[in-house]
C-alpha atoms as a PDB file:
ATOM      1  CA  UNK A   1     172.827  26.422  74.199  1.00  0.00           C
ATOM      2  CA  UNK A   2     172.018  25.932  77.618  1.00  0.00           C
ATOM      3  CA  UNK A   3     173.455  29.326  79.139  1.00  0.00           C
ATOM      4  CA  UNK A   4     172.292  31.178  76.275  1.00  0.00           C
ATOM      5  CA  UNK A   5     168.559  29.787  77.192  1.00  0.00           C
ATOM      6  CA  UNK A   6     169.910  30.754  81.139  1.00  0.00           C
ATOM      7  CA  UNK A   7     170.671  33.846  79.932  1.00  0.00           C
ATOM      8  CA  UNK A   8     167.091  34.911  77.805  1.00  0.00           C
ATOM      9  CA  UNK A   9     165.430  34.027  80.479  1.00  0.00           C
ATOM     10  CA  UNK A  10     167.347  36.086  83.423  1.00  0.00           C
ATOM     11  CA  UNK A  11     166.547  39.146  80.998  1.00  0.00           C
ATOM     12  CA  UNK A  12     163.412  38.347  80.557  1.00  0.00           C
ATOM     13  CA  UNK A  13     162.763  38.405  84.162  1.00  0.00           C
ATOM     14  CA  UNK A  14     164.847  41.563  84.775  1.00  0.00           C
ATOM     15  CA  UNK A  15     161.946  42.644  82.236  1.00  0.00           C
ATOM     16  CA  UNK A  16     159.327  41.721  83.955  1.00  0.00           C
ATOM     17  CA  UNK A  17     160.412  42.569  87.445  1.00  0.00           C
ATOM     18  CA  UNK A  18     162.223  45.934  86.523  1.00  0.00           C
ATOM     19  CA  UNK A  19     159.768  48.181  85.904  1.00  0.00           C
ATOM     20  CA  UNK A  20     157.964  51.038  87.499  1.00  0.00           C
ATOM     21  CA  UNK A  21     154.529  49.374  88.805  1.00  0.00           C
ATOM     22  CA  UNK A  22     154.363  48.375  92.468  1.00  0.00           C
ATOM     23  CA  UNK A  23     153.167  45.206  93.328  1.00  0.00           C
ATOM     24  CA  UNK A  24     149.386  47.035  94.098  1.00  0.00           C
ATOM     25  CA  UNK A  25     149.594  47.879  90.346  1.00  0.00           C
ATOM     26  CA  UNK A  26     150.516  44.403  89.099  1.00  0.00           C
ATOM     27  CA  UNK A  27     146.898  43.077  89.632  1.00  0.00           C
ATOM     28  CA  UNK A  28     145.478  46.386  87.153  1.00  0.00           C
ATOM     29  CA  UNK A  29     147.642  44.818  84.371  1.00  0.00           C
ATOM     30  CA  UNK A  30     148.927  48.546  82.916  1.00  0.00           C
ATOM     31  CA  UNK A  31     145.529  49.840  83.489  1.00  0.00           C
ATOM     32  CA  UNK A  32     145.147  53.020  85.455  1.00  0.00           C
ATOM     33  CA  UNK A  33     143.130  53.388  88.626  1.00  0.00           C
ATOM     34  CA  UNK A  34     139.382  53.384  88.398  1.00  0.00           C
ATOM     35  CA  UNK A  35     137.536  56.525  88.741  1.00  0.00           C
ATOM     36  CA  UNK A  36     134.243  55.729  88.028  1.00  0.00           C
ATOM     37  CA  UNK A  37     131.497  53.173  89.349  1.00  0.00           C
ATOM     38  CA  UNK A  38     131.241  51.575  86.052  1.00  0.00           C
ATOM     39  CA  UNK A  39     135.005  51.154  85.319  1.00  0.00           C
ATOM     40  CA  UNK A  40     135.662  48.249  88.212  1.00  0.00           C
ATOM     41  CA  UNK A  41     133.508  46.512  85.886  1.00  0.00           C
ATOM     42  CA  UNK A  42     135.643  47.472  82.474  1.00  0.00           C
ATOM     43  CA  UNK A  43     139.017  46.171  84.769  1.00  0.00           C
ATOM     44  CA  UNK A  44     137.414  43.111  85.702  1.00  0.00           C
ATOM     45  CA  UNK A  45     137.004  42.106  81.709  1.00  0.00           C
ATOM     46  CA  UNK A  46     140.395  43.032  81.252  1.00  0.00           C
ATOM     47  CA  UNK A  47     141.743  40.742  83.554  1.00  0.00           C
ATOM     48  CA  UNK A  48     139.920  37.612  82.709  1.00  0.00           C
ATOM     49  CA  UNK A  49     140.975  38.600  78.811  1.00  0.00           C
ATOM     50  CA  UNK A  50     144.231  38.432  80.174  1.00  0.00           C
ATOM     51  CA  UNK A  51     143.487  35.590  82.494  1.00  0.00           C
ATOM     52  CA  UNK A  52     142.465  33.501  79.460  1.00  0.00           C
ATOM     53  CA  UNK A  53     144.971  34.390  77.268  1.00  0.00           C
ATOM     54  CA  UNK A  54     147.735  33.193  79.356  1.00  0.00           C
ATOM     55  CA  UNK A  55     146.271  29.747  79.986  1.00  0.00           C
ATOM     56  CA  UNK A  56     145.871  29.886  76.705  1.00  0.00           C
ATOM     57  CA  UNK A  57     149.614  30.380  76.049  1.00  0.00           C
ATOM     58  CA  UNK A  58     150.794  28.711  78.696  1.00  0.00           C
ATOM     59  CA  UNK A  59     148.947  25.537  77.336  1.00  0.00           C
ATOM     60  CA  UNK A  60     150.407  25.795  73.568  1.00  0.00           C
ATOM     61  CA  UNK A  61     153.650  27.224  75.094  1.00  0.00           C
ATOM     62  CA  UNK A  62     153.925  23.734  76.924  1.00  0.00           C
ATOM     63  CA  UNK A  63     152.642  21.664  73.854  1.00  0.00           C
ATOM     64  CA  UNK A  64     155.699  23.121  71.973  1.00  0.00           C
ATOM     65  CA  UNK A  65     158.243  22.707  74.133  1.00  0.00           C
ATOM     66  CA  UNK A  66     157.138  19.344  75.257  1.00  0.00           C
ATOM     67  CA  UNK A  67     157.512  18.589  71.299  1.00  0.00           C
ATOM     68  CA  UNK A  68     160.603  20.185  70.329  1.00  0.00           C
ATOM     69  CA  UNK A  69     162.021  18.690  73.643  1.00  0.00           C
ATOM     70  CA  UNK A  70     160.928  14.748  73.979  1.00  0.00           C
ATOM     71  CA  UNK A  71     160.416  14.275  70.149  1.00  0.00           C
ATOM     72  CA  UNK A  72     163.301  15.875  68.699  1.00  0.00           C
ATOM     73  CA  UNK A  73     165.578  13.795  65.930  1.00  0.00           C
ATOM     74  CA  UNK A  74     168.851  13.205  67.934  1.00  0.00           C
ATOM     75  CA  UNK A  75     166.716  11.408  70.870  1.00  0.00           C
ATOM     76  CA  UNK A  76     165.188   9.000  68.930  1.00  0.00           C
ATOM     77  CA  UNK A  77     167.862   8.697  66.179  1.00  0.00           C
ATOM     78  CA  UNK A  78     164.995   8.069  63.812  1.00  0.00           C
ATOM     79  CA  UNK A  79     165.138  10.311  60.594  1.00  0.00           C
ATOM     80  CA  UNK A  80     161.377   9.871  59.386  1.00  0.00           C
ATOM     81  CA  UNK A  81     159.279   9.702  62.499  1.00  0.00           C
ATOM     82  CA  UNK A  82     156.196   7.519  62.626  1.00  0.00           C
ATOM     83  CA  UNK A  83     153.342   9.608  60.212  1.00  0.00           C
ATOM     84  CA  UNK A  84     150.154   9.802  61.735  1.00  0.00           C
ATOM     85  CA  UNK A  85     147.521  10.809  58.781  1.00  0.00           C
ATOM     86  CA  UNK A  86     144.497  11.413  61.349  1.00  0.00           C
ATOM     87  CA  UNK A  87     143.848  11.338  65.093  1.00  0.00           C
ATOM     88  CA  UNK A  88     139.938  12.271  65.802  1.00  0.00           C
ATOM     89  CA  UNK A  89     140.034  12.836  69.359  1.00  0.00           C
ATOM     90  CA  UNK A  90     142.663  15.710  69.077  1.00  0.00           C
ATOM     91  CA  UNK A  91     141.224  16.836  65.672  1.00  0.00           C
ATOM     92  CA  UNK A  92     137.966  17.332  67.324  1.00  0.00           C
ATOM     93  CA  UNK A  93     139.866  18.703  70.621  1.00  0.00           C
ATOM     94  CA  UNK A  94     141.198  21.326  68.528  1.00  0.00           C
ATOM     95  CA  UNK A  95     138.140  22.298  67.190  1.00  0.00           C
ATOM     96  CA  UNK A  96     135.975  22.406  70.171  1.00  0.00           C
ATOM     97  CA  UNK A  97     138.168  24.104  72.500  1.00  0.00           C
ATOM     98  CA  UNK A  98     138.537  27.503  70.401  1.00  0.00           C
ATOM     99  CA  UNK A  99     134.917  27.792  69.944  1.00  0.00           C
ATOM    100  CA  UNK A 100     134.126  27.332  73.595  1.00  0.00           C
ATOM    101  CA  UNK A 101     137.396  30.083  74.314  1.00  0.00           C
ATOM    102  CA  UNK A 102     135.323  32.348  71.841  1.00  0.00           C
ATOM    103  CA  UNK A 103     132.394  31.607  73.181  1.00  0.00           C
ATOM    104  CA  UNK A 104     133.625  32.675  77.055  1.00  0.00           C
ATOM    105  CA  UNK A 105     134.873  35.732  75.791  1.00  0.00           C
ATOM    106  CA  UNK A 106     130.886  36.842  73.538  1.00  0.00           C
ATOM    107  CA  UNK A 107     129.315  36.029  76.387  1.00  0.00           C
ATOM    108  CA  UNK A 108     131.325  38.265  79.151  1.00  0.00           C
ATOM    109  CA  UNK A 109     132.301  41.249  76.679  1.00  0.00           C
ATOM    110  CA  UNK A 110     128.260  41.330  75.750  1.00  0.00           C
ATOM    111  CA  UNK A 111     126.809  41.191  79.051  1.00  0.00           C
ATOM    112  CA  UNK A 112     129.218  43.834  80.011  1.00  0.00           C
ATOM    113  CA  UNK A 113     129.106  46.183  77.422  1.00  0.00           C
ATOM    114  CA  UNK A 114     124.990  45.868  77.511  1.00  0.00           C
ATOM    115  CA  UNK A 115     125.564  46.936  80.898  1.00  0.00           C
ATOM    116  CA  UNK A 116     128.177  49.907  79.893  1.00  0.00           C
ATOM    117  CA  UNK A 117     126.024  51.296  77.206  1.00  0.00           C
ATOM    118  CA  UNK A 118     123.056  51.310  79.483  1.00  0.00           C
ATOM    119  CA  UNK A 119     121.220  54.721  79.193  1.00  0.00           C
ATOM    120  CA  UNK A 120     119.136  55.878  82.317  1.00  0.00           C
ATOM    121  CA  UNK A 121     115.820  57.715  81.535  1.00  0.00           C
ATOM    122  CA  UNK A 122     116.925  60.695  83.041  1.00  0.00           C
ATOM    123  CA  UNK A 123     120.525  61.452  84.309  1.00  0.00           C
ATOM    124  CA  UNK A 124     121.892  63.397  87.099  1.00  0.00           C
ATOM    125  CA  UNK A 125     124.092  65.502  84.252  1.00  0.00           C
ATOM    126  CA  UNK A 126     124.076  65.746  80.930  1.00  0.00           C
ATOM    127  CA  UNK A 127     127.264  67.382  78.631  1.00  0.00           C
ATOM    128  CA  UNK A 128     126.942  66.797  74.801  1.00  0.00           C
ATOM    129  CA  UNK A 129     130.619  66.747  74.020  1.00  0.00           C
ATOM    130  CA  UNK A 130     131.708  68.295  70.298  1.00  0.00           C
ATOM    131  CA  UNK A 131     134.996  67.119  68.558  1.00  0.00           C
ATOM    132  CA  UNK A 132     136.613  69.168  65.779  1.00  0.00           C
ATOM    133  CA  UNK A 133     140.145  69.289  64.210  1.00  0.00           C
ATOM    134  CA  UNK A 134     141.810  70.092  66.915  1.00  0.00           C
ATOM    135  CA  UNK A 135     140.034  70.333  70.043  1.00  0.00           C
ATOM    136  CA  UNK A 136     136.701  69.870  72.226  1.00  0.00           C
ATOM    137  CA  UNK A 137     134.232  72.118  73.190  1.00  0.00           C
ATOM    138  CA  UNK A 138     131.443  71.001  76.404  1.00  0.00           C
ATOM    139  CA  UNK A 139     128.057  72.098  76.419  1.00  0.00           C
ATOM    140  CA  UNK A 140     126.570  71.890  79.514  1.00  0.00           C
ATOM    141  CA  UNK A 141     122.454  70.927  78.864  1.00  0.00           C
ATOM    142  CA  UNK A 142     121.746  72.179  82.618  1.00  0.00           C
ATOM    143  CA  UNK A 143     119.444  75.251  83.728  1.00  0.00           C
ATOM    144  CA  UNK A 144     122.026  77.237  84.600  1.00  0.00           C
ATOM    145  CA  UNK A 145     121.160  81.311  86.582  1.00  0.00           C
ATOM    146  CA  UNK A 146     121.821  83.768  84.013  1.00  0.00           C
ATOM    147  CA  UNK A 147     121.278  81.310  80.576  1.00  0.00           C
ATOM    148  CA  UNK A 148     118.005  81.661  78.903  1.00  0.00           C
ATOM    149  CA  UNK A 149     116.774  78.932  76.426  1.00  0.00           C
ATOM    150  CA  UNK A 150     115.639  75.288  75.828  1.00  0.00           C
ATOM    151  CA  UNK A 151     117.603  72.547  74.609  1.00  0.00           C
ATOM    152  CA  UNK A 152     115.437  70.689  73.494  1.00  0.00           C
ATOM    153  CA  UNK A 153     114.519  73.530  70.691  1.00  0.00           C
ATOM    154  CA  UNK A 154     117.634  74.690  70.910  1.00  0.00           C
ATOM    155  CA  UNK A 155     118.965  75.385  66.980  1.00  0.00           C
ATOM    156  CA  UNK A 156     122.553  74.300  67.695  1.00  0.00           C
ATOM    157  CA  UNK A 157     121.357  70.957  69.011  1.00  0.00           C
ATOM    158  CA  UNK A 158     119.580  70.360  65.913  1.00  0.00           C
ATOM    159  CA  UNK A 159     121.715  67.318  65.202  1.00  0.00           C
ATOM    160  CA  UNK A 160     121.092  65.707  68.629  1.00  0.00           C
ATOM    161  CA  UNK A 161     118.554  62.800  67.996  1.00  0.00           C
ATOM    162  CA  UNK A 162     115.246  63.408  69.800  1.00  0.00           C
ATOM    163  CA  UNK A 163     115.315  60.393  71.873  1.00  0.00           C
ATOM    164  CA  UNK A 164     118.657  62.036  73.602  1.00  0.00           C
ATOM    165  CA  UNK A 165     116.801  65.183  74.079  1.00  0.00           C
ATOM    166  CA  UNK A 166     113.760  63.601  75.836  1.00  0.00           C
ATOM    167  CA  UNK A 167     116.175  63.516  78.725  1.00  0.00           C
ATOM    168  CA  UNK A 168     117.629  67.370  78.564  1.00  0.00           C
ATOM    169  CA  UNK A 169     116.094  69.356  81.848  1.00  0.00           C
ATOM    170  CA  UNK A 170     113.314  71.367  80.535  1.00  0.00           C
ATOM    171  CA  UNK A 171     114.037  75.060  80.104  1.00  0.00           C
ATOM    172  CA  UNK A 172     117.912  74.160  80.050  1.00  0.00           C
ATOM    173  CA  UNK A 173     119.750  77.134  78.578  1.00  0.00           C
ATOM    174  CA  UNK A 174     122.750  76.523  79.429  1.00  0.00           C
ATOM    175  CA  UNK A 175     126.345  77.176  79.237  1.00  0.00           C
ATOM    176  CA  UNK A 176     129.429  76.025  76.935  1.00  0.00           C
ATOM    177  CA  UNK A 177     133.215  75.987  77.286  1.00  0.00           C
ATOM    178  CA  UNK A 178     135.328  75.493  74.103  1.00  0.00           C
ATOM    179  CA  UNK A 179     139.532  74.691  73.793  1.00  0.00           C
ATOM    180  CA  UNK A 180     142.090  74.776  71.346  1.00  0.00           C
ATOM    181  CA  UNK A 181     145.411  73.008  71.308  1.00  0.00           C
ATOM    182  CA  UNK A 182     146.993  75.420  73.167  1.00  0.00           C
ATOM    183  CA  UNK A 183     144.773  75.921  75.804  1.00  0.00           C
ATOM    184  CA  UNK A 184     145.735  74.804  79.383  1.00  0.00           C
ATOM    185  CA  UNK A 185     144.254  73.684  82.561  1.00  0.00           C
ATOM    186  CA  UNK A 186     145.150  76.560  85.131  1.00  0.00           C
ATOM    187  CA  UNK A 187     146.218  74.010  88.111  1.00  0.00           C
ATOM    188  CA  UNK A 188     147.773  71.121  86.662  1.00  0.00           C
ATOM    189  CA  UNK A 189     149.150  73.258  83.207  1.00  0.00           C
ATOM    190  CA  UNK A 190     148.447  70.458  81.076  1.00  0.00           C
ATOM    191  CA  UNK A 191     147.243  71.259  77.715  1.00  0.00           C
ATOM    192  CA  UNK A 192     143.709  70.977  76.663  1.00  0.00           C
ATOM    193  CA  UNK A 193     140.110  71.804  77.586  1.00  0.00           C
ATOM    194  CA  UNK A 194     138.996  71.116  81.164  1.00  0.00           C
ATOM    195  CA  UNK A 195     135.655  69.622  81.242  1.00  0.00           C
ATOM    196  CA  UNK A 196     133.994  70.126  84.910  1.00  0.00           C
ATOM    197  CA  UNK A 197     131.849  67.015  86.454  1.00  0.00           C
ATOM    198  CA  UNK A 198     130.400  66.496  89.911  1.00  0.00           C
ATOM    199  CA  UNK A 199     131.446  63.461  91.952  1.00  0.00           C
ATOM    200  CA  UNK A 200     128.420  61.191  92.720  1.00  0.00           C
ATOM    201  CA  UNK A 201     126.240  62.221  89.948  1.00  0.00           C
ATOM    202  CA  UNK A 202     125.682  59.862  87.042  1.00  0.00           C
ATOM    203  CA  UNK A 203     126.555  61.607  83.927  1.00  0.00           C
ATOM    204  CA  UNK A 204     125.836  61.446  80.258  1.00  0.00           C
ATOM    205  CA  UNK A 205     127.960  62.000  77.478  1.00  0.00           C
ATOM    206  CA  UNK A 206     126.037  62.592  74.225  1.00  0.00           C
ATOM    207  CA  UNK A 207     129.079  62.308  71.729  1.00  0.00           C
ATOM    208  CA  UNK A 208     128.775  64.663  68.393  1.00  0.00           C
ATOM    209  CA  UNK A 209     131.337  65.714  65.993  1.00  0.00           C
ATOM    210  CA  UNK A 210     131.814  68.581  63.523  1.00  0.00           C
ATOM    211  CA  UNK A 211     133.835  67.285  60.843  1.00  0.00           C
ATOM    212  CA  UNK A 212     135.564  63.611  60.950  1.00  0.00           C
ATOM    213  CA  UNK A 213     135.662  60.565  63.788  1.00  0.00           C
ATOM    214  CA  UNK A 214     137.056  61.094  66.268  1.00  0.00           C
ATOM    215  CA  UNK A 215     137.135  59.304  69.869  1.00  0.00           C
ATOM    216  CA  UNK A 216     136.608  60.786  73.696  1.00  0.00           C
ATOM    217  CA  UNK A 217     138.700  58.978  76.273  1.00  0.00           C
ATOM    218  CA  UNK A 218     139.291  59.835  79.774  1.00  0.00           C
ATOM    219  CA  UNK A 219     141.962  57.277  80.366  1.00  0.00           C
ATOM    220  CA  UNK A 220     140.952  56.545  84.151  1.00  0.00           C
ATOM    221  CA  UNK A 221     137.394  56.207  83.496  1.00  0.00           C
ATOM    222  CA  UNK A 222     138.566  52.962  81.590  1.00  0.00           C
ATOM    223  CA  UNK A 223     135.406  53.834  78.793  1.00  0.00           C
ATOM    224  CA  UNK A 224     135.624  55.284  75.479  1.00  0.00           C
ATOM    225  CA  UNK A 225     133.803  55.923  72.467  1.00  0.00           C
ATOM    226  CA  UNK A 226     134.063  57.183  68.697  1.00  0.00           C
ATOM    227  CA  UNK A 227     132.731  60.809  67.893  1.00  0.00           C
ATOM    228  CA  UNK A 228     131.254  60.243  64.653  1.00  0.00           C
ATOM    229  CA  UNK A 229     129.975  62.929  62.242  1.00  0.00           C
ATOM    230  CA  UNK A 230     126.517  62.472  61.193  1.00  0.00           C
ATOM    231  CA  UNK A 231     125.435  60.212  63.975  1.00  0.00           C
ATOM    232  CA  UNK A 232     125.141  60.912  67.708  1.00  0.00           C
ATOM    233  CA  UNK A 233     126.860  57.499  70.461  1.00  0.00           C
ATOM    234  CA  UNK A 234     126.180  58.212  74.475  1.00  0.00           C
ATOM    235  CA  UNK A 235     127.611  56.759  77.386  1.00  0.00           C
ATOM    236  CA  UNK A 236     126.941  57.250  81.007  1.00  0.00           C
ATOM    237  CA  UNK A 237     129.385  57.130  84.029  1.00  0.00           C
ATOM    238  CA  UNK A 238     129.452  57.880  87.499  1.00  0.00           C
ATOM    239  CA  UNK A 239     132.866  59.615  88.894  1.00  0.00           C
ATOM    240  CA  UNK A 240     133.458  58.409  92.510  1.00  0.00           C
ATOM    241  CA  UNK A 241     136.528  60.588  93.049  1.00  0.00           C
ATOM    242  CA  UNK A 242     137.994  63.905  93.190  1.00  0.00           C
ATOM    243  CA  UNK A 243     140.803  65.286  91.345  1.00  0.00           C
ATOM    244  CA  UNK A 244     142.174  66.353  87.250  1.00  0.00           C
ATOM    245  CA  UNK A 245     142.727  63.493  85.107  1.00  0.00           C
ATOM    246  CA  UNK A 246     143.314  63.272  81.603  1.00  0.00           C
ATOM    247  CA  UNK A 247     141.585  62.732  78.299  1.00  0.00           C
ATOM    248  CA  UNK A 248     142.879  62.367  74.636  1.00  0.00           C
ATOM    249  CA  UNK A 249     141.276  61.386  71.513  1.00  0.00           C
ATOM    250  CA  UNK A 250     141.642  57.963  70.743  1.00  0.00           C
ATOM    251  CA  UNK A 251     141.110  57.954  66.755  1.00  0.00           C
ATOM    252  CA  UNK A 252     143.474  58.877  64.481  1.00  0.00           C
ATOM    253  CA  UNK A 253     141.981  61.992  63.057  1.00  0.00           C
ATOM    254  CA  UNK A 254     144.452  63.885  60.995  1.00  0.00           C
ATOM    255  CA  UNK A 255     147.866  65.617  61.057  1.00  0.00           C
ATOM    256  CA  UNK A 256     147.331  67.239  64.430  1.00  0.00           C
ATOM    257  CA  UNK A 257     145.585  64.220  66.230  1.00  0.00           C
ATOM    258  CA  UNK A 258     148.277  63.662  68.834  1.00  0.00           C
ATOM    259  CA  UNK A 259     147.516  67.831  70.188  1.00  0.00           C
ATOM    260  CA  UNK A 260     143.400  67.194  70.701  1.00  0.00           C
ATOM    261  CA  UNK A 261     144.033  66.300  74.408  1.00  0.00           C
ATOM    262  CA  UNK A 262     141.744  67.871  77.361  1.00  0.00           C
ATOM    263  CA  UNK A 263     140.952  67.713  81.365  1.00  0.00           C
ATOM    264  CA  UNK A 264     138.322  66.289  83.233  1.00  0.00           C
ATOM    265  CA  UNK A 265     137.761  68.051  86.661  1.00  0.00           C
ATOM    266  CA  UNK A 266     135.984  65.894  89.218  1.00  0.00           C
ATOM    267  CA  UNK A 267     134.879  68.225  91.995  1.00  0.00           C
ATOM    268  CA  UNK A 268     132.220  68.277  94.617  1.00  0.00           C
ATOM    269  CA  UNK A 269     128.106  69.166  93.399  1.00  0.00           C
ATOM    270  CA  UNK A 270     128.251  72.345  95.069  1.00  0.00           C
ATOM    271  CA  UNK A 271     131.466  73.565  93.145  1.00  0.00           C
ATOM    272  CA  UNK A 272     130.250  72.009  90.005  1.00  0.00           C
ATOM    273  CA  UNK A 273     127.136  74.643  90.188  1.00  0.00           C
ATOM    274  CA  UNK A 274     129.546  77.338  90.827  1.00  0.00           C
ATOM    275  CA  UNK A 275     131.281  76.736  88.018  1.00  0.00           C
ATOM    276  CA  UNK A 276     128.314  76.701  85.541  1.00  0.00           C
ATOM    277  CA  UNK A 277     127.947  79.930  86.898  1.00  0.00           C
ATOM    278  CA  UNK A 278     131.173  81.527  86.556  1.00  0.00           C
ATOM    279  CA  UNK A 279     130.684  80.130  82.936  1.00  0.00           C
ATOM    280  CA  UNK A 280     127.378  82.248  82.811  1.00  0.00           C
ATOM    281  CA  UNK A 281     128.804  85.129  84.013  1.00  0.00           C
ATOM    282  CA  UNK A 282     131.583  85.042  80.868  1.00  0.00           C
ATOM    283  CA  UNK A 283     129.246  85.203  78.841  1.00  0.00           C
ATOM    284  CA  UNK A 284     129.204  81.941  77.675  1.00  0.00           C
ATOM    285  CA  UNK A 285     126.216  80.596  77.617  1.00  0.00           C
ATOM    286  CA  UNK A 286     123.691  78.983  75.472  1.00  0.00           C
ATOM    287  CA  UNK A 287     125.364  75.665  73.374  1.00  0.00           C
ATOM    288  CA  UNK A 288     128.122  76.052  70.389  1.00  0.00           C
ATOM    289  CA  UNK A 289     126.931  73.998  67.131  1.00  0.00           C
ATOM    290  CA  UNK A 290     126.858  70.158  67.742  1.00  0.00           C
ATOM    291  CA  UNK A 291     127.794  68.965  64.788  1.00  0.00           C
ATOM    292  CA  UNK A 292     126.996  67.343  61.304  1.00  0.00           C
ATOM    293  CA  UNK A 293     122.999  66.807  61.539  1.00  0.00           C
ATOM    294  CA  UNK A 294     121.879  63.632  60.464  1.00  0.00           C
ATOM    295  CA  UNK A 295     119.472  63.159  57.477  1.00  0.00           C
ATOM    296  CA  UNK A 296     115.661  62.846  58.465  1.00  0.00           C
ATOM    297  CA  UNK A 297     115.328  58.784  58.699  1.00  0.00           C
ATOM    298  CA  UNK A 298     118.316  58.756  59.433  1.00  0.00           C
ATOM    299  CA  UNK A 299     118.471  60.621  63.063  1.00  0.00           C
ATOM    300  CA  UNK A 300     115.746  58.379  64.791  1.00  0.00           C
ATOM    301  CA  UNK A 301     115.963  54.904  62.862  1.00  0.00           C
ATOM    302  CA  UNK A 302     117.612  53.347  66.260  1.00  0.00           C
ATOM    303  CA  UNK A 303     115.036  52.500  68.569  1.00  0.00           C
ATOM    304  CA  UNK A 304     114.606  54.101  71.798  1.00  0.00           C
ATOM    305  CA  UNK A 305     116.912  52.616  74.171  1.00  0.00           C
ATOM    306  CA  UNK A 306     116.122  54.958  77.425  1.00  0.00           C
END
């Protein structure tokens, strides 16, 4: 019994030990690098989930062991052990300790995520980001040379809720790129979309979709949220570094789900601009359809939270 115990554990640590992560990825836990000035923030939560969690199990890990080990039958020789039919202190331990762990864990995940969800009156960028079956197109609500219009009338922003378009640019015709599964990113050849942000500028994501839920990760950003037909969700981020990373949806939306991947390009203002431009010139400008519109009552009932 005892070498087979010798043994678990040497695999176990050949487990833990044997992997790919250097030891300046152990303290990320499995998450990726931060790439944003909100995600340190995201990466802090998740390690004091996991921080908890293994004094947690470290604690009941240690209560059964210490029974199975100093209370087992052949030590004492006893068949029927002593019954106990009540102890308050640890009934009342046992009770109180789970609601304070619960109550650790409401208070951090809602001050943070009140924090996360925070909308600023009016952002550096704006994209509204549609999701369809099996792809993402990006329209870009920026006043962009060569693009006519206003989003804020704009007819294929209709289902946009007005409080989100009290913070489009005015006279903002701007400019749209759509994907499909098989679409590429020219550099990096990685399927999917490539959606263009500037490094620095705090950007909003106004999240619409055109037929079911769906859900817009970029994995290094450390935020997500669900795409959800008939109602609009924004987030805001700030990139703080340049390069291609990747995005995916993160809801399973149908037979195809694991092909809706895309691109985020973090680049530099100035080449951010150009590329709204080059956009322009393709003739793509103006916005593709949102999405589902909301009913009436239905598309301003939340309160204004800019």
């Amino acid at each position: 019994m005892r070498r087979k115990l010798l043994q678990a554990l040497t695999a176990g640590l050949v487990l833990a030990t044997a992997t790919g992560c250097t030891w300046e990825d152990f303290p990320r836990l499995g998450m990726p690098t931060p790439t944003t000035e909100e995600a340190p923030r995201i990466l802090s939560l998740w390690q004091g989930s996991w921080a908890a969690a293994l004094a947690v199990g470290v604690l009941v890990w240690g209560l059964i062991l210490w029974s199975a080990f100093f209370h087992r039958r052949s030590r004492t020789k006893v068949e029927v052990p002593p019954q106990t039919r009540y102890n308050m202190p640890i009934e009342a331990l046992y009770t109180v300790v789970p609601l304070v762990i619960v109550s650790v864990f409401f208070y951090f995940t809602a001050r943070d995520e009140s924090e996360l969800l925070k909308l600023e009156k009016k952002p550096d960028v704006t994209v509204n980001v549609v999701g369809f079956q099996w792809s993402w197109c990006f329209n870009y609500v920026e006043e962009v040379e060569g693009s006519t219009g206003d989003a804020k009338t704009s007819e294929e922003l209709d289902a946009i809720p007005d409080r989100y378009k009290e913070a489009f640019p005015a006279d903002a015709g701007g400019v749209y790129d759509c994907g499909i599964p098989g679409t590429r990113n020219p550099q990096t050849n990685n399927p999917g979309p490539t959606l263009w942000l500037p490094e620095g500028k705090r950007v909003r994501f106004v999240l619409t979709s055109r037929d079911v839920i769906h859900s817009f990760w970029v994995v290094p950003f450390l935020m997500k949220q669900d795409v959800i037909p008939g109602h609009t969700n924004a987030f805001e981020v700030t990139p703080n570094r340049e390069g291609t990373f990747l995005g995916k949806c993160a809801e399973l939306c149908g037979v195809d789900h694991s092909r809706m991947l895309f691109n985020v390009k973090v680049v530099s203002p100035e080449r951010y601009e150009q590329h709204l431009k080059d956009l322009a010139k393709k003739g793509q400008q103006g916005y593709v359809p949102a999405g589902i519109e909301q009913s009436g009552p239905e598309k301003n009932r939340e309160s204004n939270i800019l």
